[in-house]
Protein backbone atom coordinates (compact mmCIF):
# COMPACT_ATOMS: atom_id res chain seq x y z
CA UNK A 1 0.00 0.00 0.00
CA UNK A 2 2.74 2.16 1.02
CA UNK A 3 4.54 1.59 -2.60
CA UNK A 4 1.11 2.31 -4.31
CA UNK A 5 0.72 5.05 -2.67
CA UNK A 6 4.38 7.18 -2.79
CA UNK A 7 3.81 6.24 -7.00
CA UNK A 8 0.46 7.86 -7.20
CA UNK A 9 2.55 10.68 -5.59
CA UNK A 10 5.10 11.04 -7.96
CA UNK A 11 2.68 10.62 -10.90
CA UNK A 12 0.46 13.60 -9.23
CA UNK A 13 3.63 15.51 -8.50
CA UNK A 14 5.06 14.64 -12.37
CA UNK A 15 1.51 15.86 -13.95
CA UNK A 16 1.70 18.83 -11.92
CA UNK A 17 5.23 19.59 -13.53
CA UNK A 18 4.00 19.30 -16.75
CA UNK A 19 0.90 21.11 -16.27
CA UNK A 20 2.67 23.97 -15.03
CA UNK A 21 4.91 23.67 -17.92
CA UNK A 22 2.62 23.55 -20.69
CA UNK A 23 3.08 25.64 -23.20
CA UNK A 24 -0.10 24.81 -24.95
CA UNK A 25 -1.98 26.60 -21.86
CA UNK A 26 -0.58 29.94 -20.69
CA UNK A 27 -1.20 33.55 -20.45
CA UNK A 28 0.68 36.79 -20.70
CA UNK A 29 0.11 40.50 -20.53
CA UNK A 30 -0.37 43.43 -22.91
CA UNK A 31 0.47 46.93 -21.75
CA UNK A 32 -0.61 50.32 -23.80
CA UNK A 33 1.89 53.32 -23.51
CA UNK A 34 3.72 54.44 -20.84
CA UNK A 35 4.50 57.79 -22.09
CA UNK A 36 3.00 60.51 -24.04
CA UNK A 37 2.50 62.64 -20.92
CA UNK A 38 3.12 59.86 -18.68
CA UNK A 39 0.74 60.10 -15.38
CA UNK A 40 2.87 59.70 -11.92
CA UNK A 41 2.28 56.56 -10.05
CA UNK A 42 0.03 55.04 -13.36
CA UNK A 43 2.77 52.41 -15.01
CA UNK A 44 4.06 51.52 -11.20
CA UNK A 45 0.51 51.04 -10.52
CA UNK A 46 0.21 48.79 -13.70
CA UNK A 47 3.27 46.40 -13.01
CA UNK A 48 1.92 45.76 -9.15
CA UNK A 49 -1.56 44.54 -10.73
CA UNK A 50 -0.02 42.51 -13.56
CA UNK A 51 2.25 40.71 -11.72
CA UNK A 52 -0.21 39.44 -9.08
CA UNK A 53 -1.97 38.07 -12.59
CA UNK A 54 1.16 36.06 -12.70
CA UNK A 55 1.82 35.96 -16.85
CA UNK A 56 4.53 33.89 -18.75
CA UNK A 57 5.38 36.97 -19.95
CA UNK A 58 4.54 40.83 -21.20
CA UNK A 59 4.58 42.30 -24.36
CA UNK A 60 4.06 46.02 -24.58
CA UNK A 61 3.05 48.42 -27.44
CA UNK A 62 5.61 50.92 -27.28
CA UNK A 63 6.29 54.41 -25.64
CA UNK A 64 8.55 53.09 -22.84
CA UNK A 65 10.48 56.36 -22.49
CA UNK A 66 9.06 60.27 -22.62
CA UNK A 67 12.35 60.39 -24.91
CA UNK A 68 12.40 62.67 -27.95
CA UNK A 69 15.85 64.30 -26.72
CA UNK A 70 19.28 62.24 -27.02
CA UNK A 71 20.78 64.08 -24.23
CA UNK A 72 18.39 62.49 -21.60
CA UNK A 73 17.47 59.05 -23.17
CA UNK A 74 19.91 57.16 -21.08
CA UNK A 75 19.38 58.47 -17.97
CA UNK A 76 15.29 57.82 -18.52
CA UNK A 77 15.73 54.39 -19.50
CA UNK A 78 18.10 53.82 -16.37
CA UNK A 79 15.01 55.29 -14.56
CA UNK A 80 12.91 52.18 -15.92
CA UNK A 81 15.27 49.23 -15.43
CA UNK A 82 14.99 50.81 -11.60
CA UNK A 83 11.44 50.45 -12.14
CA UNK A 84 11.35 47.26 -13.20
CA UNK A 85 13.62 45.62 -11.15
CA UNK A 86 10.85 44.00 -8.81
CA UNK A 87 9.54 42.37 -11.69
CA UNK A 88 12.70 40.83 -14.13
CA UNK A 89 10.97 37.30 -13.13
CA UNK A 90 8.49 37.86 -16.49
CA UNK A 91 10.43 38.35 -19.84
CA UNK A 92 9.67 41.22 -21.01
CA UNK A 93 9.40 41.94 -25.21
CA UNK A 94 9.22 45.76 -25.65
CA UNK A 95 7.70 47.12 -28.88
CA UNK A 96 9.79 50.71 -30.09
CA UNK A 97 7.22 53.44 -30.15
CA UNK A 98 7.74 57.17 -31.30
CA UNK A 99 8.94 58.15 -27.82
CA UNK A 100 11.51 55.40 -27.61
CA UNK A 101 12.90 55.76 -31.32
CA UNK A 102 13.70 59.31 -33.01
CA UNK A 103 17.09 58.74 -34.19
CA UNK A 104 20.39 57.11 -34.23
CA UNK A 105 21.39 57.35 -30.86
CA UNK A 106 18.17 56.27 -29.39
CA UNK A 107 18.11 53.38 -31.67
CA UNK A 108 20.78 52.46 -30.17
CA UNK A 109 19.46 52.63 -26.56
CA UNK A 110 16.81 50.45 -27.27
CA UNK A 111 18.52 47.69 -28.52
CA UNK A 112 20.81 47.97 -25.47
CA UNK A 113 18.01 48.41 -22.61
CA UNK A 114 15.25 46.41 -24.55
CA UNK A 115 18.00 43.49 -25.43
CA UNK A 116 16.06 42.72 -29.03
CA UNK A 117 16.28 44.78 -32.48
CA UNK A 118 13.50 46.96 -33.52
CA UNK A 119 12.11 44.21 -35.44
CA UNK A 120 11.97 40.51 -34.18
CA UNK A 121 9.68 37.95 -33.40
CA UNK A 122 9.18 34.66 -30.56
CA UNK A 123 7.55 32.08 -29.79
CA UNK A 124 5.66 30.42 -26.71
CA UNK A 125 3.98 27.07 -27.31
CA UNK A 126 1.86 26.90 -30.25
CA UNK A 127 2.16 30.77 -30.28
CA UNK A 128 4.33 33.06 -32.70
CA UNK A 129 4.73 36.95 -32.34
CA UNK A 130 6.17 39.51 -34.65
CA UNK A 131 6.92 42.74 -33.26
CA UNK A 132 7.14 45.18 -35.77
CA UNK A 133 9.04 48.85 -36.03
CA UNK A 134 7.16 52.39 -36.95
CA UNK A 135 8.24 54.09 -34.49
CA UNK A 136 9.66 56.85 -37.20
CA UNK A 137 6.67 56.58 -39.74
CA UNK A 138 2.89 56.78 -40.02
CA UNK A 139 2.86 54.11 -41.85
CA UNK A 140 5.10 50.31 -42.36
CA UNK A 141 7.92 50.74 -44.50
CA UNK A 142 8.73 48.61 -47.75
CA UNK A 143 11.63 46.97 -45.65
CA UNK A 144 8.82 46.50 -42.64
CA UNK A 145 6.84 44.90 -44.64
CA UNK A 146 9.63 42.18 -45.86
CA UNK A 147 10.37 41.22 -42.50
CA UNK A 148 7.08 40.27 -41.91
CA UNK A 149 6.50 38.39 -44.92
CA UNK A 150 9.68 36.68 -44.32
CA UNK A 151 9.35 36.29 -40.87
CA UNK A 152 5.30 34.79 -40.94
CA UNK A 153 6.80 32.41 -43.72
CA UNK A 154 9.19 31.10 -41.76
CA UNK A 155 6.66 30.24 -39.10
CA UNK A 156 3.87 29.55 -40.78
CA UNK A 157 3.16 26.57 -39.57
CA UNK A 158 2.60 27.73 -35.82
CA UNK A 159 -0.92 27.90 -34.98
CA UNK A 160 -1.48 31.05 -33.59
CA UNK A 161 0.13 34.28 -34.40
CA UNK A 162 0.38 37.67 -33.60
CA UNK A 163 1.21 40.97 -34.79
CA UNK A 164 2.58 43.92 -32.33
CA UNK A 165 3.51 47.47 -33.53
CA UNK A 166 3.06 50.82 -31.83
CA UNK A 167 1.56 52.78 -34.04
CA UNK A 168 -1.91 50.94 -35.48
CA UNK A 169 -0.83 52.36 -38.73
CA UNK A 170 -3.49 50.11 -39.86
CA UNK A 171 -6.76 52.07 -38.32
CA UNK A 172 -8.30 53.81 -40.77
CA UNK A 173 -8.23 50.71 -43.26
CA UNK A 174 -9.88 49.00 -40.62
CA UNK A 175 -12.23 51.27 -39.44
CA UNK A 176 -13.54 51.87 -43.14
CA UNK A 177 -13.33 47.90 -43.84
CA UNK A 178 -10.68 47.94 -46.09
CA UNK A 179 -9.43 44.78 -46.85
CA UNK A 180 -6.66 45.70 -49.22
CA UNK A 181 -3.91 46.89 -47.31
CA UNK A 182 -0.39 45.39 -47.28
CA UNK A 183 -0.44 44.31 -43.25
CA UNK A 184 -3.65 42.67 -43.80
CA UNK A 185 -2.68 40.84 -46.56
CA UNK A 186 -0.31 38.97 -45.12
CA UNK A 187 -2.11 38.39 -42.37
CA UNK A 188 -4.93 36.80 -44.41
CA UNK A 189 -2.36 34.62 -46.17
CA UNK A 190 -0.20 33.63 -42.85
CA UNK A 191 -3.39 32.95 -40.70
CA UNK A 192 -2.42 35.74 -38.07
CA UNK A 193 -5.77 36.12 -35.65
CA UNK A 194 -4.99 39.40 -33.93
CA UNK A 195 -3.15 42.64 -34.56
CA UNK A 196 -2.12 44.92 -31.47
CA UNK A 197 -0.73 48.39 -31.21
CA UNK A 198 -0.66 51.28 -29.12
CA UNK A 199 -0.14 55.31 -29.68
CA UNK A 200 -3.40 56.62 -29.61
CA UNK A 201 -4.40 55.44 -26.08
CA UNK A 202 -7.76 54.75 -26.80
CA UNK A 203 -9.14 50.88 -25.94
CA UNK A 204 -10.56 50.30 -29.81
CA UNK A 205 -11.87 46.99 -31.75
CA UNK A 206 -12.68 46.05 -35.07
CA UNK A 207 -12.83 43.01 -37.12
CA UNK A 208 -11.79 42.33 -40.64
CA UNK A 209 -12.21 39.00 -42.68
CA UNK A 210 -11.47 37.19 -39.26
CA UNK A 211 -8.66 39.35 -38.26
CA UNK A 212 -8.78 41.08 -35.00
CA UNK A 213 -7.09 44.29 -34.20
CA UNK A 214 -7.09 46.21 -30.95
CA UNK A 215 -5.66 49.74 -30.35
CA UNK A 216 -4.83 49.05 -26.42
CA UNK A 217 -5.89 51.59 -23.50
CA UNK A 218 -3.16 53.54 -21.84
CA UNK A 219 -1.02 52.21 -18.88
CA UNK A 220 0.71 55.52 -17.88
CA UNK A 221 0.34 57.49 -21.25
CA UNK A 222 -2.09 60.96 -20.83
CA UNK A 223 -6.08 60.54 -21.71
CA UNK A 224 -7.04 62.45 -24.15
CA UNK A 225 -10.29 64.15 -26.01
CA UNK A 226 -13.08 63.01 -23.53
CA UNK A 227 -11.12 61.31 -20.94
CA UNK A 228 -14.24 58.75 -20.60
CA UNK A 229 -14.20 55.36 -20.05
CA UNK A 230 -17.04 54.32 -22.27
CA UNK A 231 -14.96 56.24 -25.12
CA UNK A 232 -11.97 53.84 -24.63
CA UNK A 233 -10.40 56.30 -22.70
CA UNK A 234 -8.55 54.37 -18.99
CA UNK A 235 -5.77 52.99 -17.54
CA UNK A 236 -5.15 49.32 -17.50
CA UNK A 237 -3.29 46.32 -18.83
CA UNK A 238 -4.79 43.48 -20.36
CA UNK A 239 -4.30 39.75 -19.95
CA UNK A 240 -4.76 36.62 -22.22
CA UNK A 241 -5.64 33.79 -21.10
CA UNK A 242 -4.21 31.25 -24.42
CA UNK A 243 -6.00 27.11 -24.24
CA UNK A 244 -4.95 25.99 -27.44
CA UNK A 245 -6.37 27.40 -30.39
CA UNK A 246 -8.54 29.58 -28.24
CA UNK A 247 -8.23 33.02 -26.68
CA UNK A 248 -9.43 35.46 -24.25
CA UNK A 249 -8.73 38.58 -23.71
CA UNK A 250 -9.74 40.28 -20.05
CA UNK A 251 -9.03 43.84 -20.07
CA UNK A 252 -8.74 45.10 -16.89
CA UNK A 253 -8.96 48.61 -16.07
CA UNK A 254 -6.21 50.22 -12.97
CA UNK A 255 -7.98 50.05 -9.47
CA UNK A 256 -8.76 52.56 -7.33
CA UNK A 257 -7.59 55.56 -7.19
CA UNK A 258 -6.48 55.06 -10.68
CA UNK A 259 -9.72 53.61 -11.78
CA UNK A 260 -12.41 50.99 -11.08
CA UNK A 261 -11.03 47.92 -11.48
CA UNK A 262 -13.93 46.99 -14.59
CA UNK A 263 -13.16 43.87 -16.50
CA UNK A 264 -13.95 43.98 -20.34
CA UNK A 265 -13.38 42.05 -23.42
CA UNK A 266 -12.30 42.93 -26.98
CA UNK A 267 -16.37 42.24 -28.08
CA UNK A 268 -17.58 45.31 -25.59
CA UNK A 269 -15.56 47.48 -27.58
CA UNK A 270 -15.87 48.63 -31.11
CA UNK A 271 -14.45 51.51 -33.71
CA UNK A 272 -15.71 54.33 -31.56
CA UNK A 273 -15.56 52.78 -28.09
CA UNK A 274 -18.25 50.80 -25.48
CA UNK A 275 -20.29 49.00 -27.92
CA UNK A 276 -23.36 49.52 -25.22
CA UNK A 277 -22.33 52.64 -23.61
CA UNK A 278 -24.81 52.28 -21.23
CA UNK A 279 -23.72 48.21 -19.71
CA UNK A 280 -22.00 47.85 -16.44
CA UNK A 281 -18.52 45.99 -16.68
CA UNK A 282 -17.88 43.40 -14.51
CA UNK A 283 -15.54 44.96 -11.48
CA UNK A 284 -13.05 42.98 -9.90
């Protein structure tokens, strides 16, 4: 009995391992800008609440740094591996954004402070993720544009992909239902499911042919026009839950004093906002 019963332990204990290991069930966490503006205490605020999610990892969508001058971009990216340091347990994959990227020299930063080019991509489990560089243009350059074709070829046969950028240089395409632009394309022909960026800091959705893309909300970044929730306008960080082939997406807006803690999904949002202004989110 005693036999039977320390190898029903080890097989719990070994199932355990793997469970906790599985890469085919995980979740990690977006975060919108820091910067633009950036509000004291927000982006500390942020880390606290997505670390007691406990993620595999965070991506973000650029806007890391205020930036914009070369004399000071050192110092204020010295200022953010301070703030980070509670949390180097998750890997973190950093997106350039506008603020982060202006020039030679702060190219340069990045790739030291960030520790990956301004264009790369990873995988976790059945998941593959380009992160993509406009950080200097409105829109994706020709040579932007080749690395993703390249790089979604090359890992084409991973089931679930994403696309990451800071600027969503793709919105008014979207917003008008425009299938025929070059970012989309590709997506259509790779099989990516969801395309993610930043800038505006404004929580937007819209759907195209089957391909999702979200403009994130702020997580330190200023609020801007009507500074109203229902318009898309909060702070928060949002984390996805990955099973598979399947998805979710729980958006969860700062707690008090920096919000109220509401819990949304990508479907409660569309082009202009709350897709029911009027419906409660759930709090947490």
């Amino acid at each position: 009995m005693r036999r039977f019963i320390f190898i029903a332990a080890f097989v719990a204990a070994l199932a355990g391992i793997s469970g906790a290991a599985d890469p085919g069930s995980f979740q990690f966490v977006i975060l919108g800008d820091r910067t633009g503006e950036t509000q004291p205490g927000v982006y500390e605020r942020v880390w606290k609440e997505t670390a007691a999610d406990h993620p595999a990892f965070v991506v973000t969508v650029g806007d890391t740094i205020q930036g914009l001058n070369d004399a000071t971009a050192d110092a204020e990216w010295q200022e953010i591996q301070r703030i980070l340091t509670p949390y180097r347990r998750f890997p973190l994959y950093l997106a350039p954004g506008n603020h982060d990227i202006w020039s030679a020299r702060s190219e340069a930063l990045f790739r030291k402070y960030s520790g990956h080019p301004v264009h790369y991509s990873f995988d976790y489990g059945q998941a593959h993720f380009t992160i993509l560089d406009n950080s200097r243009s409105e829109q994706f350059s020709v040579e932007e544009l080749a690395f993703l074709d390249k790089d979604l070829q090359a890992h084409a046969a991973q089931p679930l992909k994403f696309i990451v950028s800071h600027r969503p240089s793709w919105i008014f395409d979207v917003v008008f239902n425009n299938p025929h632009f070059a970012v989309h394309q590709l997506a259509k022909k790779y099989g990516v499911r969801y395309v993610i960026a930043g800038h505006i800091h404004q929580m937007l959705h819209a759907d195209l042919e089957g391909v999702t893309y979200l403009s994130m909300a702020s997580s330190g970044g200023n609020l801007r026009a009507s500074r109203k929730y229902e318009d898309g306008w909060f702070f928060a960080h949002t984390l996805v839950d990955v099973r598979g082939k399947d998805v979710d997406f729980l958006i969860k807006e700062l707690k008090p004093p920096y919000g109220q803690g509401r819990i949304t999904r990508p479907k409660d949002w569309g082009k202009t906002g709350l897709v029911e202004k009027g419906k409660a989110a759930t709090t947490q």
